[in-house]
N, C-alpha and C. Protein backbone atom coordinates (compact mmCIF):
# COMPACT_ATOMS: atom_id res chain seq x y z
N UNK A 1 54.67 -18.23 50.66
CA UNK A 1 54.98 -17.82 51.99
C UNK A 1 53.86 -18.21 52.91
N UNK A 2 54.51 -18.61 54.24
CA UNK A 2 53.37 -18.74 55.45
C UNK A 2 53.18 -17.77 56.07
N UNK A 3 51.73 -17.64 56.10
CA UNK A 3 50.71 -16.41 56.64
C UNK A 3 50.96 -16.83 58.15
N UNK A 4 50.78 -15.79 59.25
CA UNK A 4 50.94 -15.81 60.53
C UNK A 4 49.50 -16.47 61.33
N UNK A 5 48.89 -17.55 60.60
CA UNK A 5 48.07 -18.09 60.89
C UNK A 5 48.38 -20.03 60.21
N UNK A 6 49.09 -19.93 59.21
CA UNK A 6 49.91 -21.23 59.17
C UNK A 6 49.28 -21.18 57.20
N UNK A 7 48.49 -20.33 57.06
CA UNK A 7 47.79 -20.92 55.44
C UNK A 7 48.75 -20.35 54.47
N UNK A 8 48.76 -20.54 53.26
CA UNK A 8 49.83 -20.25 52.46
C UNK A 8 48.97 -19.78 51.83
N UNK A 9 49.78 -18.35 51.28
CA UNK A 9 49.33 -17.21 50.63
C UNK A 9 49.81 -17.24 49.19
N UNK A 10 48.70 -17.30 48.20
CA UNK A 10 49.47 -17.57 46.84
C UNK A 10 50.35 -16.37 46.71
N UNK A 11 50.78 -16.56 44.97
CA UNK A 11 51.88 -15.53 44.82
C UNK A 11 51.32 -14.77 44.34
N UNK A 12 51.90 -13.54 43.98
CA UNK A 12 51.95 -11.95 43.68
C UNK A 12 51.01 -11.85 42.22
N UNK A 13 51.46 -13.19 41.44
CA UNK A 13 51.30 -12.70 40.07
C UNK A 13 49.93 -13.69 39.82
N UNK A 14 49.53 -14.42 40.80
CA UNK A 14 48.15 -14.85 41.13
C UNK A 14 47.21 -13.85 41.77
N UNK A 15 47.33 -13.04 42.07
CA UNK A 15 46.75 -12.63 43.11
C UNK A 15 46.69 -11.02 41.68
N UNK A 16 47.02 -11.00 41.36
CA UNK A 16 47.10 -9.40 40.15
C UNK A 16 46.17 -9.93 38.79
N UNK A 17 46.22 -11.12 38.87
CA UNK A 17 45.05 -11.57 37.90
C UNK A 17 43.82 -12.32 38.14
N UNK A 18 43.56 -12.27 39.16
CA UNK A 18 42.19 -12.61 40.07
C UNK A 18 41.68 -11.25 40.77
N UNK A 19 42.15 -9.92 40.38
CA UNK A 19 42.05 -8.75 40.97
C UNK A 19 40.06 -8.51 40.42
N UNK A 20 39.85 -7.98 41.30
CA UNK A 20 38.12 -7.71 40.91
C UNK A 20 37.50 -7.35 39.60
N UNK A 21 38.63 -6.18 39.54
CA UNK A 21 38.56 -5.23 37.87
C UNK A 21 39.59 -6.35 37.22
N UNK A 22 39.66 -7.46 36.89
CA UNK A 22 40.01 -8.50 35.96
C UNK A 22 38.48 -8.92 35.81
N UNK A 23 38.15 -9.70 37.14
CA UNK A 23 37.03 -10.28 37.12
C UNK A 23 35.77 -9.55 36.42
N UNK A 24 35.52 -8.45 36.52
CA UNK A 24 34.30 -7.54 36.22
C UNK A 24 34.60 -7.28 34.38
N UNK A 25 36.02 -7.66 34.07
CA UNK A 25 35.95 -7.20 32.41
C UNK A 25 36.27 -8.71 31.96
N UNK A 26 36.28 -9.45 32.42
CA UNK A 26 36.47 -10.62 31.98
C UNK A 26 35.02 -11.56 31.89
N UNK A 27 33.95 -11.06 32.86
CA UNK A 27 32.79 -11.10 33.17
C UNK A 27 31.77 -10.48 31.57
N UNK A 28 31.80 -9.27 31.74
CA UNK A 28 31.89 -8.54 30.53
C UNK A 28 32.36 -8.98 29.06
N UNK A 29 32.84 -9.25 28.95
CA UNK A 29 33.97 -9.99 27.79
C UNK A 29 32.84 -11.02 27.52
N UNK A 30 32.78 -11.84 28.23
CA UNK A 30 32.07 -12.76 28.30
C UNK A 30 30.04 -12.44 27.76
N UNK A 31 29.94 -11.68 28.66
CA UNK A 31 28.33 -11.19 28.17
C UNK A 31 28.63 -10.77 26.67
N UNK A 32 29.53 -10.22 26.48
CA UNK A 32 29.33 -9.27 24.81
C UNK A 32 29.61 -10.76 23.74
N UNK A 33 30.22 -11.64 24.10
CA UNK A 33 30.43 -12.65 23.22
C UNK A 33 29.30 -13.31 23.17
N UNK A 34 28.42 -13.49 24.26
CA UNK A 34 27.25 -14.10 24.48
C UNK A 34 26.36 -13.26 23.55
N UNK A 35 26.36 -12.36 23.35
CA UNK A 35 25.80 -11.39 23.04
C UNK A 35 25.49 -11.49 21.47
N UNK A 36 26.50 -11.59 20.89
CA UNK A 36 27.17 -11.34 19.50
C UNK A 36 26.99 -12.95 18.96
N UNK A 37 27.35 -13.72 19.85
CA UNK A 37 27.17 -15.49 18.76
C UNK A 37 25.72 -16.39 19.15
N UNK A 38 24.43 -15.16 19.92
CA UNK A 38 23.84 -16.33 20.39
C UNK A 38 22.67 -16.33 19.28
N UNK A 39 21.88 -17.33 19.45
CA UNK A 39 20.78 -18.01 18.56
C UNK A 39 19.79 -16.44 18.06
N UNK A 40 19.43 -15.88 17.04
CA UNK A 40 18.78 -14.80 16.72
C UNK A 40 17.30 -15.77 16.35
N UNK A 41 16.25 -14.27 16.34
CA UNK A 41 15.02 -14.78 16.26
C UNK A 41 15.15 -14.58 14.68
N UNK A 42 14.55 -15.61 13.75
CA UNK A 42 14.49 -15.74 12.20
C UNK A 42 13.84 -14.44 11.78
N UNK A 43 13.87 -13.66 10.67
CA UNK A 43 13.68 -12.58 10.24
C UNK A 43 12.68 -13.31 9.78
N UNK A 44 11.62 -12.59 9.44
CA UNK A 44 10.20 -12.13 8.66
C UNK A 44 10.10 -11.19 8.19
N UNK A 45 10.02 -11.28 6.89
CA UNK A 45 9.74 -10.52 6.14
C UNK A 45 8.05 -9.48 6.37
N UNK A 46 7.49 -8.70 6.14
CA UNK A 46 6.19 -7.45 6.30
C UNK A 46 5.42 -8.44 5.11
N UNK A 47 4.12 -8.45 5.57
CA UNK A 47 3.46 -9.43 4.43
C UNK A 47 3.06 -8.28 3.56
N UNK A 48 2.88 -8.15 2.61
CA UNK A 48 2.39 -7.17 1.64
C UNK A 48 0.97 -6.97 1.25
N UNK A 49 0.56 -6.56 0.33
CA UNK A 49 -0.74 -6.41 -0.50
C UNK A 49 -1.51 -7.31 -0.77
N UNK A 50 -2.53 -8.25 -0.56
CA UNK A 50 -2.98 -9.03 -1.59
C UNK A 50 -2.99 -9.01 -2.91
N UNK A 51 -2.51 -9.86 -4.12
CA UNK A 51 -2.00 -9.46 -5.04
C UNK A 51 -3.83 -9.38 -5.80
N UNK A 52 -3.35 -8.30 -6.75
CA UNK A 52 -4.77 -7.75 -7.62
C UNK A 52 -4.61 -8.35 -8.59
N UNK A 53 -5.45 -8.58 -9.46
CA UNK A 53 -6.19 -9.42 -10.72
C UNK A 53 -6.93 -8.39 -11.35
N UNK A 54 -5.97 -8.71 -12.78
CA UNK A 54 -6.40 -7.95 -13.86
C UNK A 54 -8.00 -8.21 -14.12
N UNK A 55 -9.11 -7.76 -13.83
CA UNK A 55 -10.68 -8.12 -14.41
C UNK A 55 -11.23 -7.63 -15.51
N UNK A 56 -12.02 -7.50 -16.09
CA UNK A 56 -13.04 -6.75 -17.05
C UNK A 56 -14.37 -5.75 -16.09
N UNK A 57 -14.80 -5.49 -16.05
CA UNK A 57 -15.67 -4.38 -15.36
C UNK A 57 -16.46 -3.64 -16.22
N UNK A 58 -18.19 -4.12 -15.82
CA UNK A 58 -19.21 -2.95 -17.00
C UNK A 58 -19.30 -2.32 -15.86
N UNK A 59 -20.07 -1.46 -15.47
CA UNK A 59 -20.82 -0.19 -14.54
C UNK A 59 -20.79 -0.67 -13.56
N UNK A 60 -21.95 -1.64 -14.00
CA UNK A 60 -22.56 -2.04 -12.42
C UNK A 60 -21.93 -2.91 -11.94
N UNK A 61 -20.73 -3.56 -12.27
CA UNK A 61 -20.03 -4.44 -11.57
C UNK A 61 -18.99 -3.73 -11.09
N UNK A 62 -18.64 -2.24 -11.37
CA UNK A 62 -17.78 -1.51 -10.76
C UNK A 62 -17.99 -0.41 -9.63
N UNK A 63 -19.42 -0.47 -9.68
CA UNK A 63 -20.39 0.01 -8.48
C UNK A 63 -19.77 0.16 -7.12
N UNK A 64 -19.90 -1.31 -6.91
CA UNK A 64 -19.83 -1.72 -5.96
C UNK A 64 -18.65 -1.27 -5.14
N UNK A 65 -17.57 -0.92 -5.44
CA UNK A 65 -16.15 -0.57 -5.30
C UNK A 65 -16.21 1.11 -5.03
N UNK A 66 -16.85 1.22 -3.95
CA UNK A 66 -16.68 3.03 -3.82
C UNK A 66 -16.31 3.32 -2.76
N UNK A 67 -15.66 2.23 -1.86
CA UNK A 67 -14.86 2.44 -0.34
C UNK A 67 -15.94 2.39 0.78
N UNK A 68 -17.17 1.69 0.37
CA UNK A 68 -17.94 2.03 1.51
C UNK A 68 -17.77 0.62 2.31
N UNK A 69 -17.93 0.07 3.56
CA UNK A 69 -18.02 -0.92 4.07
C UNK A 69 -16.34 -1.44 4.27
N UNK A 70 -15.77 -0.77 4.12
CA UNK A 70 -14.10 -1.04 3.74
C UNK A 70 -13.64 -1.79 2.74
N UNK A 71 -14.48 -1.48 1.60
CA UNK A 71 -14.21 -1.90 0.58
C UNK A 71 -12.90 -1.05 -0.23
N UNK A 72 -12.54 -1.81 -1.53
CA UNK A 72 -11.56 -0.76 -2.20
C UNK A 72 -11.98 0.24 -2.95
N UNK A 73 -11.67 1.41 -3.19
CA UNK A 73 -12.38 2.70 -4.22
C UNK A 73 -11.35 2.59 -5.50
N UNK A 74 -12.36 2.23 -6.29
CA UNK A 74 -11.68 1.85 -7.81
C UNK A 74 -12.93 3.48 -8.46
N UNK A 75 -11.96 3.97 -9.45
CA UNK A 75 -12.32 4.82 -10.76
C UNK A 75 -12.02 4.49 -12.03
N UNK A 76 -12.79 4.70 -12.84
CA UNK A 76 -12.16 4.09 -14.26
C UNK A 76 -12.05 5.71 -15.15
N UNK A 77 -11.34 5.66 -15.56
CA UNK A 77 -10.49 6.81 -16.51
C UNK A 77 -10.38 6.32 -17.90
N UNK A 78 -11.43 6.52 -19.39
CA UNK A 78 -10.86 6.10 -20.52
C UNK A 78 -11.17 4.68 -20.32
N UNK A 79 -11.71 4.09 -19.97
CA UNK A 79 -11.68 2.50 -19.66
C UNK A 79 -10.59 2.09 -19.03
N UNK A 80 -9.90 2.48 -18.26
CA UNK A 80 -8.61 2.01 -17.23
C UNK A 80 -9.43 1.67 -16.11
N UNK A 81 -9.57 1.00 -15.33
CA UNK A 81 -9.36 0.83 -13.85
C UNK A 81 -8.53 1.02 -13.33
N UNK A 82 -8.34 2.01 -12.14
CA UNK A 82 -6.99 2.32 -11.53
C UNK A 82 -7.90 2.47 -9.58
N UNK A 83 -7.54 1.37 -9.09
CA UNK A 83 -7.37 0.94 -7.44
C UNK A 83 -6.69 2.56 -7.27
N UNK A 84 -7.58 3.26 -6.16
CA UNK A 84 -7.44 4.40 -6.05
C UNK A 84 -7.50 4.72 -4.20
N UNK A 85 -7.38 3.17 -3.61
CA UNK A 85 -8.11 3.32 -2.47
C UNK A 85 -6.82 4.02 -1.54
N UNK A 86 -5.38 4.00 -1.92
CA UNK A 86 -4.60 4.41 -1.49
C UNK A 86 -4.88 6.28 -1.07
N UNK A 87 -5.56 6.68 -1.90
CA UNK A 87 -6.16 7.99 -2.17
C UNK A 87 -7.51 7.76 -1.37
N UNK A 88 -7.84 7.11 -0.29
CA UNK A 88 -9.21 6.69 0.18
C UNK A 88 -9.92 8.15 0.48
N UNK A 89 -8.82 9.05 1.71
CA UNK A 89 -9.80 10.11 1.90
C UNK A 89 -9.84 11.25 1.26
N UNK A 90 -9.60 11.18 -0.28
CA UNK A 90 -10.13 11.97 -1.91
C UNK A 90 -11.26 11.31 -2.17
N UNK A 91 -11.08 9.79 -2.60
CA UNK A 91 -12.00 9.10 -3.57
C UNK A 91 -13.10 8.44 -2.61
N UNK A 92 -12.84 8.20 -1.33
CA UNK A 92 -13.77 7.43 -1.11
C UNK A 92 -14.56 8.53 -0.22
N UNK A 93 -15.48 7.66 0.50
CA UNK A 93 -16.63 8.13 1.55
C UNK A 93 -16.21 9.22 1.73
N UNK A 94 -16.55 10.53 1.80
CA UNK A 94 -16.71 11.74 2.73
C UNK A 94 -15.50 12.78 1.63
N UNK A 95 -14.75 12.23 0.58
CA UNK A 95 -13.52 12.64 0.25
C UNK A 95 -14.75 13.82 -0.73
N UNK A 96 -13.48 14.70 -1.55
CA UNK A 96 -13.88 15.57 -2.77
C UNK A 96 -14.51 15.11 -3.57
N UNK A 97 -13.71 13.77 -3.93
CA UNK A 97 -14.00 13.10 -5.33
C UNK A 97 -14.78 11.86 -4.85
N UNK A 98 -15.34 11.85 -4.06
CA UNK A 98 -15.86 10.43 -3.62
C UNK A 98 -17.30 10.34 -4.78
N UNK A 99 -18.30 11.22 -5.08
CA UNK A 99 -19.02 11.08 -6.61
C UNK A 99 -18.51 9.81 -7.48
N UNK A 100 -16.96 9.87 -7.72
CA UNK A 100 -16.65 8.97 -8.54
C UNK A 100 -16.10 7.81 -8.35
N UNK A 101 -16.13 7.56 -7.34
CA UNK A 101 -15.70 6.29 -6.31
C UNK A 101 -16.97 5.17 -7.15
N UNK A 102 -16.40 3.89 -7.86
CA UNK A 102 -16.94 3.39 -8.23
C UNK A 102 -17.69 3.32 -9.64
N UNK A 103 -17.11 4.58 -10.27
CA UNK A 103 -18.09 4.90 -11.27
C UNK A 103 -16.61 5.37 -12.48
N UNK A 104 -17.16 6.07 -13.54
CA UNK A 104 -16.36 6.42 -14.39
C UNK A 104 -16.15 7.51 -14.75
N UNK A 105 -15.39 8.01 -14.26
CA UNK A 105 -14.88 9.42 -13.67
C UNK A 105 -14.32 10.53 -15.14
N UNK A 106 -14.63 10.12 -16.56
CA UNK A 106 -13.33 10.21 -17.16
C UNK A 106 -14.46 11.80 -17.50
N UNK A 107 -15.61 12.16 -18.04
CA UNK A 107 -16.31 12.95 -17.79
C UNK A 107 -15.97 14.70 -17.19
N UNK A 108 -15.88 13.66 -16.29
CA UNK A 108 -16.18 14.94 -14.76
C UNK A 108 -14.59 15.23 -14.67
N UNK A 109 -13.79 14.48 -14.90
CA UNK A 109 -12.56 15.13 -14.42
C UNK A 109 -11.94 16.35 -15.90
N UNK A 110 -12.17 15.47 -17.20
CA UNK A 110 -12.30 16.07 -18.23
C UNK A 110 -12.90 17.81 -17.94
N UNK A 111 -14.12 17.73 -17.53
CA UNK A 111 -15.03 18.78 -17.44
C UNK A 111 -14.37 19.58 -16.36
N UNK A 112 -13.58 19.09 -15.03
CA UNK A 112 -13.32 19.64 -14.11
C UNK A 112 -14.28 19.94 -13.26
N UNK A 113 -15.39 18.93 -13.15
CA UNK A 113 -16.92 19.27 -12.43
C UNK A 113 -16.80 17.83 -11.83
N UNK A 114 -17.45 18.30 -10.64
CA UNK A 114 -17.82 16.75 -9.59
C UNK A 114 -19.00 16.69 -9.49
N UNK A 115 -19.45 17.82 -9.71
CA UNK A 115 -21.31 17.58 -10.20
C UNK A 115 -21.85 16.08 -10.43
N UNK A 116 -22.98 15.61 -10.13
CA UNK A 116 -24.11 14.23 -10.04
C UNK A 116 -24.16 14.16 -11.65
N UNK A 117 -24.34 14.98 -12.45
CA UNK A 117 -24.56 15.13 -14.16
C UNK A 117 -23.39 14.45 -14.92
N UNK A 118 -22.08 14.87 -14.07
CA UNK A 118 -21.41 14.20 -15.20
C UNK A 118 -20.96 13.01 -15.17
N UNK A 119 -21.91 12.17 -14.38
CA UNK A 119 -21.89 10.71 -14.11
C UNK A 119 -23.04 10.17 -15.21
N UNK A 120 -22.21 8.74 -15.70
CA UNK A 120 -23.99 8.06 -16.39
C UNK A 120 -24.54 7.87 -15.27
N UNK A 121 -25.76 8.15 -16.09
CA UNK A 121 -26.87 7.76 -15.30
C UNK A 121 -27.61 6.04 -15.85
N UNK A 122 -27.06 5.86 -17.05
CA UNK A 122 -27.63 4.31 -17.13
C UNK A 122 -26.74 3.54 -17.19
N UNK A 123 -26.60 2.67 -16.58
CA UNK A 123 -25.49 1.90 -16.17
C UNK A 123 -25.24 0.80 -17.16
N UNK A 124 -26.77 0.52 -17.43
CA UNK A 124 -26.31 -0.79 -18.83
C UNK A 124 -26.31 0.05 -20.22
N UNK A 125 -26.56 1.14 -20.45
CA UNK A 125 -26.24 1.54 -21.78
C UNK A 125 -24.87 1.55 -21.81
N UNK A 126 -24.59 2.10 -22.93
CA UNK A 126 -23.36 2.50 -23.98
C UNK A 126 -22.53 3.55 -22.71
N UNK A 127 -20.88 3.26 -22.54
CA UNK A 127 -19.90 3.97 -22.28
C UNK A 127 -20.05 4.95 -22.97
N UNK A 128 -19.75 6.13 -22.18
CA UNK A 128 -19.74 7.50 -22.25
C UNK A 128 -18.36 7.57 -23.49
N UNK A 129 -18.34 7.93 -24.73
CA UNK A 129 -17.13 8.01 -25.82
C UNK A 129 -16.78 9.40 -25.94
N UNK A 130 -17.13 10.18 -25.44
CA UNK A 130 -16.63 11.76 -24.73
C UNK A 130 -16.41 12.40 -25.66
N UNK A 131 -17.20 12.16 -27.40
CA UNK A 131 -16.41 12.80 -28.42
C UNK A 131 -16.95 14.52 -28.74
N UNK A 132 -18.03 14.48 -27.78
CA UNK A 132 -18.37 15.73 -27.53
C UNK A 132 -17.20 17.13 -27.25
N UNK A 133 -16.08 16.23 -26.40
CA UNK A 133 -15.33 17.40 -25.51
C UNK A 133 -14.49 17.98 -26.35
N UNK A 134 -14.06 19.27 -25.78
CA UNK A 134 -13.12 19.84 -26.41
C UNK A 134 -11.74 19.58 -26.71
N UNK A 135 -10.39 20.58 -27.05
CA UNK A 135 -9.58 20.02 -27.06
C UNK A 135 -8.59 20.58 -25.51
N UNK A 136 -9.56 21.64 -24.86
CA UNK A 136 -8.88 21.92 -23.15
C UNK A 136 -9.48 20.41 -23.01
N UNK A 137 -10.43 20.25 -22.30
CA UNK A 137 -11.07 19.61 -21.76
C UNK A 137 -10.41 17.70 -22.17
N UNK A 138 -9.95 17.53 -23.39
CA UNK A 138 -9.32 16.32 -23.31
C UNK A 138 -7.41 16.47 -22.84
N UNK A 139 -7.00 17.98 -22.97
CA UNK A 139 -6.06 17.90 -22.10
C UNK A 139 -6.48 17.50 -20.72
N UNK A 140 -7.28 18.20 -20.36
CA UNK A 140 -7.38 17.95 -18.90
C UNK A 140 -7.86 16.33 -18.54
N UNK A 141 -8.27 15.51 -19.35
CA UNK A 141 -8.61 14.32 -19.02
C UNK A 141 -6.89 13.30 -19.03
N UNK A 142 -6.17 13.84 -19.87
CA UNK A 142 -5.03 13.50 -20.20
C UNK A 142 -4.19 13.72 -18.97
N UNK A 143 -4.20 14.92 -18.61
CA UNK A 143 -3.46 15.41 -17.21
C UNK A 143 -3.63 14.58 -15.86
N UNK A 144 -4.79 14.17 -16.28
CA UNK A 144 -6.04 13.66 -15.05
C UNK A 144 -5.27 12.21 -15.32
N UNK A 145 -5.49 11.46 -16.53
CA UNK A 145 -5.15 10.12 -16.80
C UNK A 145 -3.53 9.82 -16.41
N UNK A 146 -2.72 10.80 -16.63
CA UNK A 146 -1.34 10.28 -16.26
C UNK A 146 -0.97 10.35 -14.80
N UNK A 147 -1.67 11.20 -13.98
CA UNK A 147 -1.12 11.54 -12.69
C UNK A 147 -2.05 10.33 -11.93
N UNK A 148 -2.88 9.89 -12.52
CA UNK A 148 -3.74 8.09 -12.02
C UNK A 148 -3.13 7.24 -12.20
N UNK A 149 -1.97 7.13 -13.60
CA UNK A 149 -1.03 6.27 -13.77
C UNK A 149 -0.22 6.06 -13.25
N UNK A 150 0.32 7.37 -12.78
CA UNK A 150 1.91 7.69 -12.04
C UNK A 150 1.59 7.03 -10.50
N UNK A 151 0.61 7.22 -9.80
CA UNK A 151 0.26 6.86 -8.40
C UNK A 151 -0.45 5.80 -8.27
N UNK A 152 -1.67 4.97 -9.39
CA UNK A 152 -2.27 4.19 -8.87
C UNK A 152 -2.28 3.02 -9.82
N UNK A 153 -1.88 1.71 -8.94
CA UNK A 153 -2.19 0.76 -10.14
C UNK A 153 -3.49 0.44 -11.26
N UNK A 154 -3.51 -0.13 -12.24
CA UNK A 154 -4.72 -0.71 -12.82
C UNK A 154 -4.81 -2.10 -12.79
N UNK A 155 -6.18 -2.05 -12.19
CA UNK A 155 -6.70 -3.23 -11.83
C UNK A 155 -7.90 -3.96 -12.80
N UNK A 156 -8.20 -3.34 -13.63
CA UNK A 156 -8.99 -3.76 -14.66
C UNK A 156 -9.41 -2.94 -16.11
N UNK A 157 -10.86 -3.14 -16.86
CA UNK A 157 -10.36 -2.32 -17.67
C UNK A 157 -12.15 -2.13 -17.89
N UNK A 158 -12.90 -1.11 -18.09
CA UNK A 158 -14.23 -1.12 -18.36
C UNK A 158 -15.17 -0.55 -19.27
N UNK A 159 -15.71 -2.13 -19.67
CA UNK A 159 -16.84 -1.92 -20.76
C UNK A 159 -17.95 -1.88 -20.52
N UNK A 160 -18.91 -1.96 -22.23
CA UNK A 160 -20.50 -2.36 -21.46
C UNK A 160 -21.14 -2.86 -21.53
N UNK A 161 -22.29 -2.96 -20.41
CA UNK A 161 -22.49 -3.87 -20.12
C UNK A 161 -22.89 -4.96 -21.53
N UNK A 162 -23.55 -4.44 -22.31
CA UNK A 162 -23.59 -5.18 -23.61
C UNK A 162 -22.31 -5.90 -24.46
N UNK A 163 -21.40 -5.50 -24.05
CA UNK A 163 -19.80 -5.71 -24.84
C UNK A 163 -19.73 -7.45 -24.66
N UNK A 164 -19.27 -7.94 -25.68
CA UNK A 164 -18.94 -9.28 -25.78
C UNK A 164 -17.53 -9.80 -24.17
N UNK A 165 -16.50 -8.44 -24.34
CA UNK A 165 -16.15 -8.80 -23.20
C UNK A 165 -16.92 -8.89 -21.82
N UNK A 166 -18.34 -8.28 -21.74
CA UNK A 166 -19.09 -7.85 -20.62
C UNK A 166 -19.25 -9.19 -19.76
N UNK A 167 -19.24 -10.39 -20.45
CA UNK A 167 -19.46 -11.84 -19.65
C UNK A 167 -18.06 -12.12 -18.97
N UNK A 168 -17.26 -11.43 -19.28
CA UNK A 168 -15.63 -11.89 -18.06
C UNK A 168 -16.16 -11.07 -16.88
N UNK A 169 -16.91 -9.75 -17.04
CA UNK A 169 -17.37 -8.74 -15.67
C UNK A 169 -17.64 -9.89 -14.48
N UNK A 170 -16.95 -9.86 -13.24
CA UNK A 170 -17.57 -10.54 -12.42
C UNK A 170 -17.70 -9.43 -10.88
């Protein structure tokens, strides 16, 4: 039909699908598809742990490992090494058990004492063989040894310093 100005006015069923609210969900329609098929950023995986290495360990090469400097706090239990640093503020600097941060704990936990005594005191002699203790006291080292197992890996295993294995100690 001619408009009273001479332009021709489309039809009815043009004019109902060019309506605004077409335009605004058709608009829409459009963003969510955009939305849903466009280019994603590549997943990455969380980098993990540095992986640990089984070592050998006499005393004094396990020293060193008592969380100070942000180092890791390793204890040895029975000759286990068990990476304990997850447990940092127990074992390490300032913790309860920090005494044994680095050292060989199997003693003192046995004894249930954090006392300076029930640490060696000579680092290149002979491992402490605990055959002194009782039979509480090796429960309690037992109790002590599985709940180190259950939570913390082992990272090495320690002799002494005299031991034929003592030359793998690095």
């Amino acid at each position: 039909m001619d408009s009273a100005d001479g332009a021709v006015s489309p039809p009815a069923e043009v004019m109902s699908i060019a309506s605004p609210i077409n335009l605004i969900l058709l608009s829409l329609f459009v963003v969510v598809v955009y939305l849903q098929f466009r280019p994603k950023a590549p997943v990455t995986l969380p980098s993990g742990p540095p992986p640990v290495v089984f070592r050998t360990f006499t005393p004094s090469t396990l020293l060193p490992f008592d969380g100070n400097d942000e180092r890791p706090v390793y204890i040895a239990v029975r000759g286990r090494v068990f990476d304990v640093t997850p447990g940092r503020n127990f074992y390490g600097p300032g913790g309860p058990y920090a005494n044994f941060a680095g050292r060989d704990a199997s003693r003192g936990l046995a004894c249930q004492s954090f006392d300076e005594e029930m640490l060696t005191k000579d680092l290149k002699g002979p491992l402490d063989e605990l055959k002194d203790l009782d039979e509480e006291q090796l429960e309690n080292l037992a109790s002590w040894e599985a709940r180190f197992t259950e939570k913390y890996l082992v990272v090495g295993k320690l002799v002494a310093e005299g031991d034929l294995e003592a030359s793998k100690a690095s």
